[in-house]
C-alpha atoms as a PDB file:
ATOM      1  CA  UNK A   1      69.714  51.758  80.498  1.00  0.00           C
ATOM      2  CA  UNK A   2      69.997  55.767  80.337  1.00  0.00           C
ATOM      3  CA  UNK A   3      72.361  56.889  83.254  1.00  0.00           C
ATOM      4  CA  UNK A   4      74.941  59.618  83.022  1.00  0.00           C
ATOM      5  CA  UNK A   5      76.973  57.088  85.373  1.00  0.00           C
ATOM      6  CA  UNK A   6      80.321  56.041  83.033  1.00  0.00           C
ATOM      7  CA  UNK A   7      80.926  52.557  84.099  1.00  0.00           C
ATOM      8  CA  UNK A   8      77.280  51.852  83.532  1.00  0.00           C
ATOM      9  CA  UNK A   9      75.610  50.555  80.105  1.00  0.00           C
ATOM     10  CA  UNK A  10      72.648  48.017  78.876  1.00  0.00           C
ATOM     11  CA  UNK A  11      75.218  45.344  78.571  1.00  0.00           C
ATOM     12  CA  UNK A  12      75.672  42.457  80.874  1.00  0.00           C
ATOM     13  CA  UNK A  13      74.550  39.987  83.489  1.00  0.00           C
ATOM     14  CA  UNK A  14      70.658  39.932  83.877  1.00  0.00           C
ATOM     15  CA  UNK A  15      71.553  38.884  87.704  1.00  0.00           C
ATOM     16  CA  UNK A  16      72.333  41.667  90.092  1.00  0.00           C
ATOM     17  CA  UNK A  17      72.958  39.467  92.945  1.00  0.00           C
ATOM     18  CA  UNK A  18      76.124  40.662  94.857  1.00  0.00           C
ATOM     19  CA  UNK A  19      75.411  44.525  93.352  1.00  0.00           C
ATOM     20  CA  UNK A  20      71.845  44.398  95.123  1.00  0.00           C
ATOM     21  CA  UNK A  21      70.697  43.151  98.765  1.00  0.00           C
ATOM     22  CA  UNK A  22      69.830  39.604  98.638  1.00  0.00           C
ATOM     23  CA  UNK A  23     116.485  48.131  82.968  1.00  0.00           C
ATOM     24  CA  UNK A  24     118.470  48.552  85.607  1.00  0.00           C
ATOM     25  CA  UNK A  25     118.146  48.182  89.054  1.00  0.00           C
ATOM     26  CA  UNK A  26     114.846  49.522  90.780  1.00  0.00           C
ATOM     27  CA  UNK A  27     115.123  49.098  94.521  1.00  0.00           C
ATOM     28  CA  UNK A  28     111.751  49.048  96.364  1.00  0.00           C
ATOM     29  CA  UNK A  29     110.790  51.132  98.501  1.00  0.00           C
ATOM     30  CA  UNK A  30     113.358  54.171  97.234  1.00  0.00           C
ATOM     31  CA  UNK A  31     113.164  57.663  96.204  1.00  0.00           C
ATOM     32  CA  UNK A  32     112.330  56.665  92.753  1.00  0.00           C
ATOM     33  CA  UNK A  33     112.610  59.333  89.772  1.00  0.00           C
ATOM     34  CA  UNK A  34     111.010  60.633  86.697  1.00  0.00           C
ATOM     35  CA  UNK A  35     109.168  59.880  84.344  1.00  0.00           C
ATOM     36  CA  UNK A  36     110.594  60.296  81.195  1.00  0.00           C
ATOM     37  CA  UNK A  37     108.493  61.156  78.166  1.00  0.00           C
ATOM     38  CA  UNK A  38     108.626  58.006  75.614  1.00  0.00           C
ATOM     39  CA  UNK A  39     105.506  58.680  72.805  1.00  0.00           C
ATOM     40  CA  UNK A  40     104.286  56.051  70.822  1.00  0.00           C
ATOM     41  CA  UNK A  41     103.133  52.728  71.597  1.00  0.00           C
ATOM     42  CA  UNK A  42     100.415  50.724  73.765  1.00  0.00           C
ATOM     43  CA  UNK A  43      98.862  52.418  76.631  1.00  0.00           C
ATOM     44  CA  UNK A  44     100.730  50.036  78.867  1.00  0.00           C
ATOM     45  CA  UNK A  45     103.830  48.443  77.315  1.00  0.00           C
ATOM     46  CA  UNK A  46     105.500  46.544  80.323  1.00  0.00           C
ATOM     47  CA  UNK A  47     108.445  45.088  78.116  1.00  0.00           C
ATOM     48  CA  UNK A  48     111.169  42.168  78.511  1.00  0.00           C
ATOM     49  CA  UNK A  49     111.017  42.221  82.327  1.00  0.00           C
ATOM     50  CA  UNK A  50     113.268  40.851  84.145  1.00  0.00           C
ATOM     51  CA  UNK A  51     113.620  40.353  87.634  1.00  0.00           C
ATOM     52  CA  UNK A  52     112.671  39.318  91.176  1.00  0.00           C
ATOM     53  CA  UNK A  53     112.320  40.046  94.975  1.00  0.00           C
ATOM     54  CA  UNK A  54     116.260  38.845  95.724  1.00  0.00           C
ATOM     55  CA  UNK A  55     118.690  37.474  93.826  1.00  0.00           C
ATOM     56  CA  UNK A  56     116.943  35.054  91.859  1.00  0.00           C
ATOM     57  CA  UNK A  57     114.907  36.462  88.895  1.00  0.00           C
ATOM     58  CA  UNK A  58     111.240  34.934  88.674  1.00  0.00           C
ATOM     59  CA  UNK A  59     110.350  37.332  85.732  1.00  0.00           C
ATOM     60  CA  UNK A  60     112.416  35.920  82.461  1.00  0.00           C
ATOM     61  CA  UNK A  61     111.793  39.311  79.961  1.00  0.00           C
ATOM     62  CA  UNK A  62     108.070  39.031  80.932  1.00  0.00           C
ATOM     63  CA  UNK A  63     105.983  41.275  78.230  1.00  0.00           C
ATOM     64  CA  UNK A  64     102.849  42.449  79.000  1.00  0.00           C
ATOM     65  CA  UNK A  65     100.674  45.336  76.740  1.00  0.00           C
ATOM     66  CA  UNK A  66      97.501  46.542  77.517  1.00  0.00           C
ATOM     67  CA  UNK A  67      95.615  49.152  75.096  1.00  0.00           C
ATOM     68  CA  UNK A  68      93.320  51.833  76.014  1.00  0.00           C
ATOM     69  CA  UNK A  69      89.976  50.824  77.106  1.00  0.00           C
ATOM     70  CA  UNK A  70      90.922  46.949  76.865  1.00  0.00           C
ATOM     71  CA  UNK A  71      90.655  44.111  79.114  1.00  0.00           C
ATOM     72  CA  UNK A  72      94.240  42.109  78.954  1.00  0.00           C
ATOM     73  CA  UNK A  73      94.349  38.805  81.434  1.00  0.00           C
ATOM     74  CA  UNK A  74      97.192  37.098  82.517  1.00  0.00           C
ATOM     75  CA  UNK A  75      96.540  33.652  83.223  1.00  0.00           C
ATOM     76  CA  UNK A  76      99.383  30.608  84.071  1.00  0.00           C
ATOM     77  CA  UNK A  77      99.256  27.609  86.646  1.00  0.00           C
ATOM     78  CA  UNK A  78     100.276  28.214  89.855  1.00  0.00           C
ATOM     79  CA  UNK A  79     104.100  29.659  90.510  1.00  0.00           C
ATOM     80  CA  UNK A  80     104.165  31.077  87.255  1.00  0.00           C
ATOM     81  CA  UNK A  81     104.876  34.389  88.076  1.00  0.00           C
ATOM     82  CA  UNK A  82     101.406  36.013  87.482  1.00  0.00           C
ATOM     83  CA  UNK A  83     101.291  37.992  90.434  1.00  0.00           C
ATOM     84  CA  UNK A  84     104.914  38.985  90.184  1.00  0.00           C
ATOM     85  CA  UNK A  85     103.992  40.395  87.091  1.00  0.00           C
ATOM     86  CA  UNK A  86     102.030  42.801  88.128  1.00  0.00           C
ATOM     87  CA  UNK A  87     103.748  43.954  91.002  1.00  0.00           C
ATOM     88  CA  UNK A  88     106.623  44.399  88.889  1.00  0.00           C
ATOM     89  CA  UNK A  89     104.117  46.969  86.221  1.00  0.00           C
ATOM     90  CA  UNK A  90     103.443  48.430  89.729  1.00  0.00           C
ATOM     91  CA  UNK A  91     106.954  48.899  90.836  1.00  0.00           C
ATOM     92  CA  UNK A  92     106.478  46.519  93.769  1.00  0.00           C
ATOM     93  CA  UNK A  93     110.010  44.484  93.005  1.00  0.00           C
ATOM     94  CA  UNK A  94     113.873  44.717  92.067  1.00  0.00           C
ATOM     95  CA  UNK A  95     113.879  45.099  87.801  1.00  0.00           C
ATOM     96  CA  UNK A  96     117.436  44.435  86.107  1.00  0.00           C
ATOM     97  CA  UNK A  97     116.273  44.303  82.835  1.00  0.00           C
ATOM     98  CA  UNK A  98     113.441  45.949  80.819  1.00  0.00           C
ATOM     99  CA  UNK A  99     110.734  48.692  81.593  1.00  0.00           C
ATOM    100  CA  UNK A 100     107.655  50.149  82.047  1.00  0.00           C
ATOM    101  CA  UNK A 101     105.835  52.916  79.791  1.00  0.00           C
ATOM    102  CA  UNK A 102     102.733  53.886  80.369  1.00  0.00           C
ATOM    103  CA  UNK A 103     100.571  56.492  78.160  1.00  0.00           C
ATOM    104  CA  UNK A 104     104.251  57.213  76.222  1.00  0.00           C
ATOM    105  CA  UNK A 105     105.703  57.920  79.601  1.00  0.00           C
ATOM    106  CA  UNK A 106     108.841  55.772  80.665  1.00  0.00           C
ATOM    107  CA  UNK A 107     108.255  54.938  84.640  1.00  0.00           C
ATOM    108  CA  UNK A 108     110.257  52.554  85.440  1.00  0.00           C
ATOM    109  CA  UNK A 109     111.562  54.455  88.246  1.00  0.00           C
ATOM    110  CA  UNK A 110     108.896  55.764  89.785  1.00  0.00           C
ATOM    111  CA  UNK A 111     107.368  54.286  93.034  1.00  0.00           C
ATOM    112  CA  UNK A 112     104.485  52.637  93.606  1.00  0.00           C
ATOM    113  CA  UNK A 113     102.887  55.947  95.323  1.00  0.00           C
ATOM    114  CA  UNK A 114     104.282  58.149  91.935  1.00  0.00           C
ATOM    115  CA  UNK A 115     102.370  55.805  89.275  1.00  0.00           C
ATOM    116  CA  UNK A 116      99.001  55.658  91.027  1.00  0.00           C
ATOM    117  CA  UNK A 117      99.873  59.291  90.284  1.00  0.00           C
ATOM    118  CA  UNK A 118     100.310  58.940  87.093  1.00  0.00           C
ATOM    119  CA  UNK A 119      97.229  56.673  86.712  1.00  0.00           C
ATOM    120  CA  UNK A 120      97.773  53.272  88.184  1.00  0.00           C
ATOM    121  CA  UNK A 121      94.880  51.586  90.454  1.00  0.00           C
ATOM    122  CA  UNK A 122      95.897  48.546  92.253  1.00  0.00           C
ATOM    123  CA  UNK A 123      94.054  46.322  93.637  1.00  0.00           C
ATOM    124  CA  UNK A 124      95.737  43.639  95.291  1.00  0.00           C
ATOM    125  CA  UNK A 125      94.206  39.768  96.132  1.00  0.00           C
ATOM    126  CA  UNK A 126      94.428  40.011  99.907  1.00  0.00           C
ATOM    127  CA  UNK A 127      93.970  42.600 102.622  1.00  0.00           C
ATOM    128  CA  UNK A 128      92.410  45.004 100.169  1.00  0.00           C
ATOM    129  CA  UNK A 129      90.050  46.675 102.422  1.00  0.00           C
ATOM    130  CA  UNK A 130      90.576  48.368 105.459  1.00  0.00           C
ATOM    131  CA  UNK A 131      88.297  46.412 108.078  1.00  0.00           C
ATOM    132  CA  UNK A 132      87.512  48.574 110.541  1.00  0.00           C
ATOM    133  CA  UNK A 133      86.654  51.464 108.749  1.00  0.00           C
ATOM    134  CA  UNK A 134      83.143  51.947 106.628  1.00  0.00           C
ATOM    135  CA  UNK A 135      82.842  51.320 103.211  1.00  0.00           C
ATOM    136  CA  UNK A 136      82.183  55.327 102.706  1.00  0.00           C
ATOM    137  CA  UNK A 137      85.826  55.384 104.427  1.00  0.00           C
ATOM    138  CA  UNK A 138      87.599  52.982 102.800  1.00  0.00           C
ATOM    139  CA  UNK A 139      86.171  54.872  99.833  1.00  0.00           C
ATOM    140  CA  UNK A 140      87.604  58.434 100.894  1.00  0.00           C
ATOM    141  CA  UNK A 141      90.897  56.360 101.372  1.00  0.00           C
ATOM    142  CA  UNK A 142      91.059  56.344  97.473  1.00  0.00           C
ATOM    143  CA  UNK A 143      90.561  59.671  96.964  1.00  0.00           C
ATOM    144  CA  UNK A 144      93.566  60.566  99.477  1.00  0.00           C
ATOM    145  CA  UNK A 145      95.599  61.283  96.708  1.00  0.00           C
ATOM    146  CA  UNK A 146      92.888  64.107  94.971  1.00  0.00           C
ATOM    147  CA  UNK A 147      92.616  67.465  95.282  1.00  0.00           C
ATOM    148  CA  UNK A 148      89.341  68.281  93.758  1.00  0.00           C
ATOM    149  CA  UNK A 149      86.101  67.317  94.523  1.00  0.00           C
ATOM    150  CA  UNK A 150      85.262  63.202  94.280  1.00  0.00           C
ATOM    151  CA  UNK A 151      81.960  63.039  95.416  1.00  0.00           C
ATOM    152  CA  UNK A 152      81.075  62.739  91.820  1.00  0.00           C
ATOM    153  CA  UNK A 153      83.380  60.000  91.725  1.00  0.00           C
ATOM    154  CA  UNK A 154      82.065  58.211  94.467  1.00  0.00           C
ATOM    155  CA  UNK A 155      78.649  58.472  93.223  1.00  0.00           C
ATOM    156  CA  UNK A 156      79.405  56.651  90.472  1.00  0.00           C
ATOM    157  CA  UNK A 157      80.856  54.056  91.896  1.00  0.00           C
ATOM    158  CA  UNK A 158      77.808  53.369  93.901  1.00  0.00           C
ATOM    159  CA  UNK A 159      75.636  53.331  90.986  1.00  0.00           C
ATOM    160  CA  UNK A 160      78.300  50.471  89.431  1.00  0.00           C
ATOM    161  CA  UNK A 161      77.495  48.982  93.132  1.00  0.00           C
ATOM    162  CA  UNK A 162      74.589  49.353  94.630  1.00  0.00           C
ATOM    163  CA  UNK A 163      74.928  47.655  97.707  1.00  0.00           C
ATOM    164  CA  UNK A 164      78.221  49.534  98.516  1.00  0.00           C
ATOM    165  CA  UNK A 165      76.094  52.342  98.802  1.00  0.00           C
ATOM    166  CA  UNK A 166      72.980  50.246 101.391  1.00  0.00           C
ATOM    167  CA  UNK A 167      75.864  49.713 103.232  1.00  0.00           C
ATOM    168  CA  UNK A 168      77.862  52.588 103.098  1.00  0.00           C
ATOM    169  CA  UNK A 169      78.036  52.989 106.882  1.00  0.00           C
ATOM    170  CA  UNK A 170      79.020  49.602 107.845  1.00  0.00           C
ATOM    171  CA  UNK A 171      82.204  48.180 108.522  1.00  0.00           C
ATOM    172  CA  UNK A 172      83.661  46.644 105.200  1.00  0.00           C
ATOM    173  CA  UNK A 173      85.303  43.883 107.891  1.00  0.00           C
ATOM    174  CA  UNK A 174      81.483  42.543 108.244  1.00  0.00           C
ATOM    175  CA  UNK A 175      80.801  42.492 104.263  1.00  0.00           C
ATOM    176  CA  UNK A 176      80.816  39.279 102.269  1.00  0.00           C
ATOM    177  CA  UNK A 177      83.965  38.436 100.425  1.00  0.00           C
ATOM    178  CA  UNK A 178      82.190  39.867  97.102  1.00  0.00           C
ATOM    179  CA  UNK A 179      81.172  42.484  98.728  1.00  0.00           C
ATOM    180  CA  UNK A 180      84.716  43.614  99.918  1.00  0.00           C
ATOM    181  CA  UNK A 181      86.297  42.924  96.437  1.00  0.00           C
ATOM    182  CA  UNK A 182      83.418  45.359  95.189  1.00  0.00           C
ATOM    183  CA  UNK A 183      85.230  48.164  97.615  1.00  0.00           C
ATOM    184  CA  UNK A 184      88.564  46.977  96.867  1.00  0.00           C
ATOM    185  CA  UNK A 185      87.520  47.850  93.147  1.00  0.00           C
ATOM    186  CA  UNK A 186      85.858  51.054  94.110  1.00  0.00           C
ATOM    187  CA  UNK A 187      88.446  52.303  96.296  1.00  0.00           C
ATOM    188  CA  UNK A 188      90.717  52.077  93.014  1.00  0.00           C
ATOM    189  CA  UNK A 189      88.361  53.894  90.724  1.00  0.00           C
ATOM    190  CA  UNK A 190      88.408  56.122  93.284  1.00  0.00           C
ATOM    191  CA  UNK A 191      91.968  57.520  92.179  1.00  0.00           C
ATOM    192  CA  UNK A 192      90.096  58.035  88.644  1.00  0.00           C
ATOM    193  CA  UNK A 193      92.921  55.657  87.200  1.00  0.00           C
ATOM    194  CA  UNK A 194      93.845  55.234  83.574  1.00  0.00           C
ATOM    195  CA  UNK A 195      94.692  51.942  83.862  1.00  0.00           C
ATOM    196  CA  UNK A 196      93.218  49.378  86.369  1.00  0.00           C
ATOM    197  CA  UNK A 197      95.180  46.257  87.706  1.00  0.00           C
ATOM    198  CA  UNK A 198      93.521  43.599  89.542  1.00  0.00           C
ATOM    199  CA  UNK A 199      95.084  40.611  91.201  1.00  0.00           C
ATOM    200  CA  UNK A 200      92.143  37.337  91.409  1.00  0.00           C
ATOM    201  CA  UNK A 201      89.569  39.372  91.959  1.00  0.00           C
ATOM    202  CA  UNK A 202      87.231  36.424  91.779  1.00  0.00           C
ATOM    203  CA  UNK A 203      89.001  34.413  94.269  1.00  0.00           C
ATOM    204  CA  UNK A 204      86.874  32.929  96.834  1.00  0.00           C
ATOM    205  CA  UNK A 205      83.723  34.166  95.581  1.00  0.00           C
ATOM    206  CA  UNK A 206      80.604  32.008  94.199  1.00  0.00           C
ATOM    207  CA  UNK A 207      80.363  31.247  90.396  1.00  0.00           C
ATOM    208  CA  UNK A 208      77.430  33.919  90.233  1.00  0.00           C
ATOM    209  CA  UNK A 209      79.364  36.539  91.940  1.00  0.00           C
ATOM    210  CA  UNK A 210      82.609  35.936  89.657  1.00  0.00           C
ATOM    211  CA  UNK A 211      80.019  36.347  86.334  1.00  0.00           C
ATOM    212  CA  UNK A 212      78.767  39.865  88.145  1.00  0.00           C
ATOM    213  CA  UNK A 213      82.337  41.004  88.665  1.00  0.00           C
ATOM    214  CA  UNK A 214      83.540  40.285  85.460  1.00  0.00           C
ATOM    215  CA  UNK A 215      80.175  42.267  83.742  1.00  0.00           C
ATOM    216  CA  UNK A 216      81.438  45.368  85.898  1.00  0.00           C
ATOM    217  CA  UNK A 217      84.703  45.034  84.460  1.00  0.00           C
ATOM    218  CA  UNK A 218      83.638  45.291  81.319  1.00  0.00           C
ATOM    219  CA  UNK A 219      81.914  48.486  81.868  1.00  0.00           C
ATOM    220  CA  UNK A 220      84.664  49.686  83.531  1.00  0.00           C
ATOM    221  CA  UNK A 221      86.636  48.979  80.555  1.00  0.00           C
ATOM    222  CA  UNK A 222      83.745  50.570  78.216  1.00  0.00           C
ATOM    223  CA  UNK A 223      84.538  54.135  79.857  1.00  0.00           C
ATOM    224  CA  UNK A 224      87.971  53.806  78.274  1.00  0.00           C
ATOM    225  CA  UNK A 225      90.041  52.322  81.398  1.00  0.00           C
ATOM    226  CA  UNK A 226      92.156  49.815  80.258  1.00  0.00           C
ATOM    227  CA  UNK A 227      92.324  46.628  82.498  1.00  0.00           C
ATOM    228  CA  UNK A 228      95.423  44.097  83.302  1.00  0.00           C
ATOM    229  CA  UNK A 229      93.922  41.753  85.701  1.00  0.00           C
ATOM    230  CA  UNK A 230      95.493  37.911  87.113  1.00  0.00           C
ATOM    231  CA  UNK A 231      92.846  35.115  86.783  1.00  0.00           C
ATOM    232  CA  UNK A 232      93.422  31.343  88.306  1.00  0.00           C
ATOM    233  CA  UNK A 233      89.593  31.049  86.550  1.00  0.00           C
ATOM    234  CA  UNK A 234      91.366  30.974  83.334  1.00  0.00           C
ATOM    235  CA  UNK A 235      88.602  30.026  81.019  1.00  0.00           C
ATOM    236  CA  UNK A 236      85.721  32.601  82.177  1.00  0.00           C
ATOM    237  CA  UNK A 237      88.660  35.575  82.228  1.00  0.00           C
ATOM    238  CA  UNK A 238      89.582  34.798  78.648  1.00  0.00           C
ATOM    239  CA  UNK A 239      85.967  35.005  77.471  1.00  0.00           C
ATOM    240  CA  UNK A 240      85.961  38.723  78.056  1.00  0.00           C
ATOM    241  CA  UNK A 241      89.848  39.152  77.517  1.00  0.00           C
ATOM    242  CA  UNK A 242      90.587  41.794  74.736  1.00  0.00           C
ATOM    243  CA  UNK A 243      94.497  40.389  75.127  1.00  0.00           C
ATOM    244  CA  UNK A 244      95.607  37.250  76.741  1.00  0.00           C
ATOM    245  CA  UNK A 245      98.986  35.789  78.233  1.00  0.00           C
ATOM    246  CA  UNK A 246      99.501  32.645  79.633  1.00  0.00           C
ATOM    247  CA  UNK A 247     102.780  32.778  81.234  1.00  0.00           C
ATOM    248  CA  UNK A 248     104.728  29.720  82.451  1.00  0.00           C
ATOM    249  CA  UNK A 249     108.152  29.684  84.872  1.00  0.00           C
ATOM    250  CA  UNK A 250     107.628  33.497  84.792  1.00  0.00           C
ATOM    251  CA  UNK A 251     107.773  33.828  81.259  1.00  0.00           C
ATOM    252  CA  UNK A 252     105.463  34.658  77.809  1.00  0.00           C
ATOM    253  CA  UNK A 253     104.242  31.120  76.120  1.00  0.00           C
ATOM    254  CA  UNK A 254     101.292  32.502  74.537  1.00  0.00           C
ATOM    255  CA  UNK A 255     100.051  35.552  73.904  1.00  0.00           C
ATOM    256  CA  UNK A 256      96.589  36.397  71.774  1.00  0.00           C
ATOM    257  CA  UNK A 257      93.547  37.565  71.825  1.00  0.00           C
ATOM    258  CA  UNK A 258      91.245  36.105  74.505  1.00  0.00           C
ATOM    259  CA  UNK A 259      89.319  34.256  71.989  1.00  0.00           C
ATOM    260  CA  UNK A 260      92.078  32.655  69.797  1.00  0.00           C
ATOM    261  CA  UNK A 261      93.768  31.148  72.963  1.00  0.00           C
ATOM    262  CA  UNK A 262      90.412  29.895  74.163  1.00  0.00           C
ATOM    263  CA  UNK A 263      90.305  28.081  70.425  1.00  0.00           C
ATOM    264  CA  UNK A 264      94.039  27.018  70.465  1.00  0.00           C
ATOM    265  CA  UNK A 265      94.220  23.135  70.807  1.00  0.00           C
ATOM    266  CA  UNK A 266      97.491  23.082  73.067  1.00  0.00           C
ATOM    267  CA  UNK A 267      96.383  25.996  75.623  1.00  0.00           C
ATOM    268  CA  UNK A 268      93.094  24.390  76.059  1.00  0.00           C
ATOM    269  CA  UNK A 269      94.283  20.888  76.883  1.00  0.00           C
ATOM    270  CA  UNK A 270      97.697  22.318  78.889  1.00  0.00           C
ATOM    271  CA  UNK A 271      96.062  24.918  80.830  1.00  0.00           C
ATOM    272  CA  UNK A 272      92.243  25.392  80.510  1.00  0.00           C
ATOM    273  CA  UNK A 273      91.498  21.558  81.709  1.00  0.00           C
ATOM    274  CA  UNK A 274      90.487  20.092  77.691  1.00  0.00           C
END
């Protein structure tokens, strides 16, 4: 497929269905600070964290890395801290040990608001769209932060989804559940992030509409976006995982490439059902 649209390519899933018709510690919310300049490393190196929403920690020095361009998955049964890991990358929770670099930049600090600054889209599972207002809307909502011109932007993510843009005037309240996760995503690229974190983005949704999700986040991931994204469908997220971690009691027990953990004896009969 020629297009000039980036998250577009001649790779993927045949079946258009849902894109066509038919340390220290970091209280939240605060002031946060700056981001101090750290070069080297991953893209994303969230390292050792530690921490929790009170008193008790539920991350035991989590470590999650993501490179530029890749798709990482975190994967775990349920309790095991997944979603807590992300909101702690996103500065969501109380930290009181390790910290967060992104692009060589230390932000541990920084708020939630100050890293989607600094490139961090977040999408969360629930209550990701607003429901009154139009997908075209919820849309501009992402752009909020921007001061140039996004229609670009928003162009493209039309072409990535189609039927976002049939229905670009209608309530995203009234769209199927795939649909809204489609604006959820688009409302995120909408910030032009570097790096691109989705909590269950498949949840709820039909097998066919989980495949199509997972091809567009691939191509999202093709335009050099990295991706950290929480999966309960642990087997079909690890088949296009660059990086894998399967955490357990909010901790690392394996971490490898999407393929050698869908090969590994012990994480296939512990966690992916034999």
């Amino acid at each position: 497929m020629n297009t000039s649209n980036p998250y577009q390519d001649d790779r993927g899933n045949n079946d258009r269905s849902i894109t066509r018709e038919g340390g220290g510690d970091l209280p939240y919310p605060g002031k946060g600070g700056a981001a101090v300049p750290a070069p080297g490393g991953p893209f994303l190196a969230a390292e050792n964290m530690t921490g929790g929403y009170g008193a008790a920690d539920i991350l035991h020095d989590c470590t999650l890395t993501v490179e530029k361009g890749q798709i990482a998955v975190i994967v775990g049964p349920n309790g095991a801290g997944k979603s807590t890991a992300m909101k702690a990358v996103f500065g969501m929770l109380n930290l009181r040990g390790g910290h967060v670099k992104l692009d060589g930049e230390d932000i541990t600090a920084l708020t939630p608001q100050d890293r989607v600054a600094k490139g961090m889209g977040f999408v969360p599972q629930t209550n990701n769209v607003f429901p009154s207002m139009s997908v075209e809307e919820n849309l501009e909502m992402g752009a909020f932060i921007r001061k140039d011109d996004f229609r670009s932007t928003m162009e493209q993510v039309f072409d990535l989804f189609p039927i976002l843009k049939d229905k670009r005037r209608q309530p995203a309240g009234e769209l199927s559940g795939g649909q809204r996760q489609q604006v959820a995503v688009g409302r995120a690229l909408m910030t032009q992030p570097k790096l691109l974190m989705l909590d269950e983005p498949t949840a709820g949704v039909s097998p066919i509409v989980m495949d199509e999700l997972f091809d567009r986040i691939i191509e999202v991931a093709r335009t050099g976006i990295s991706i950290l994204m929480v999966e309960q469908n642990a087997r079909q997220a690890l088949e296009i995982a660059d990086r894998g971690y399967v955490l357990v009691q909010g901790a690392n027990r394996y971490t490898d490439t999407g393929a050698a953990l869908l090969a590994d004896p012990e994480v296939r009969r512990t966690f992916l059902g034999g």
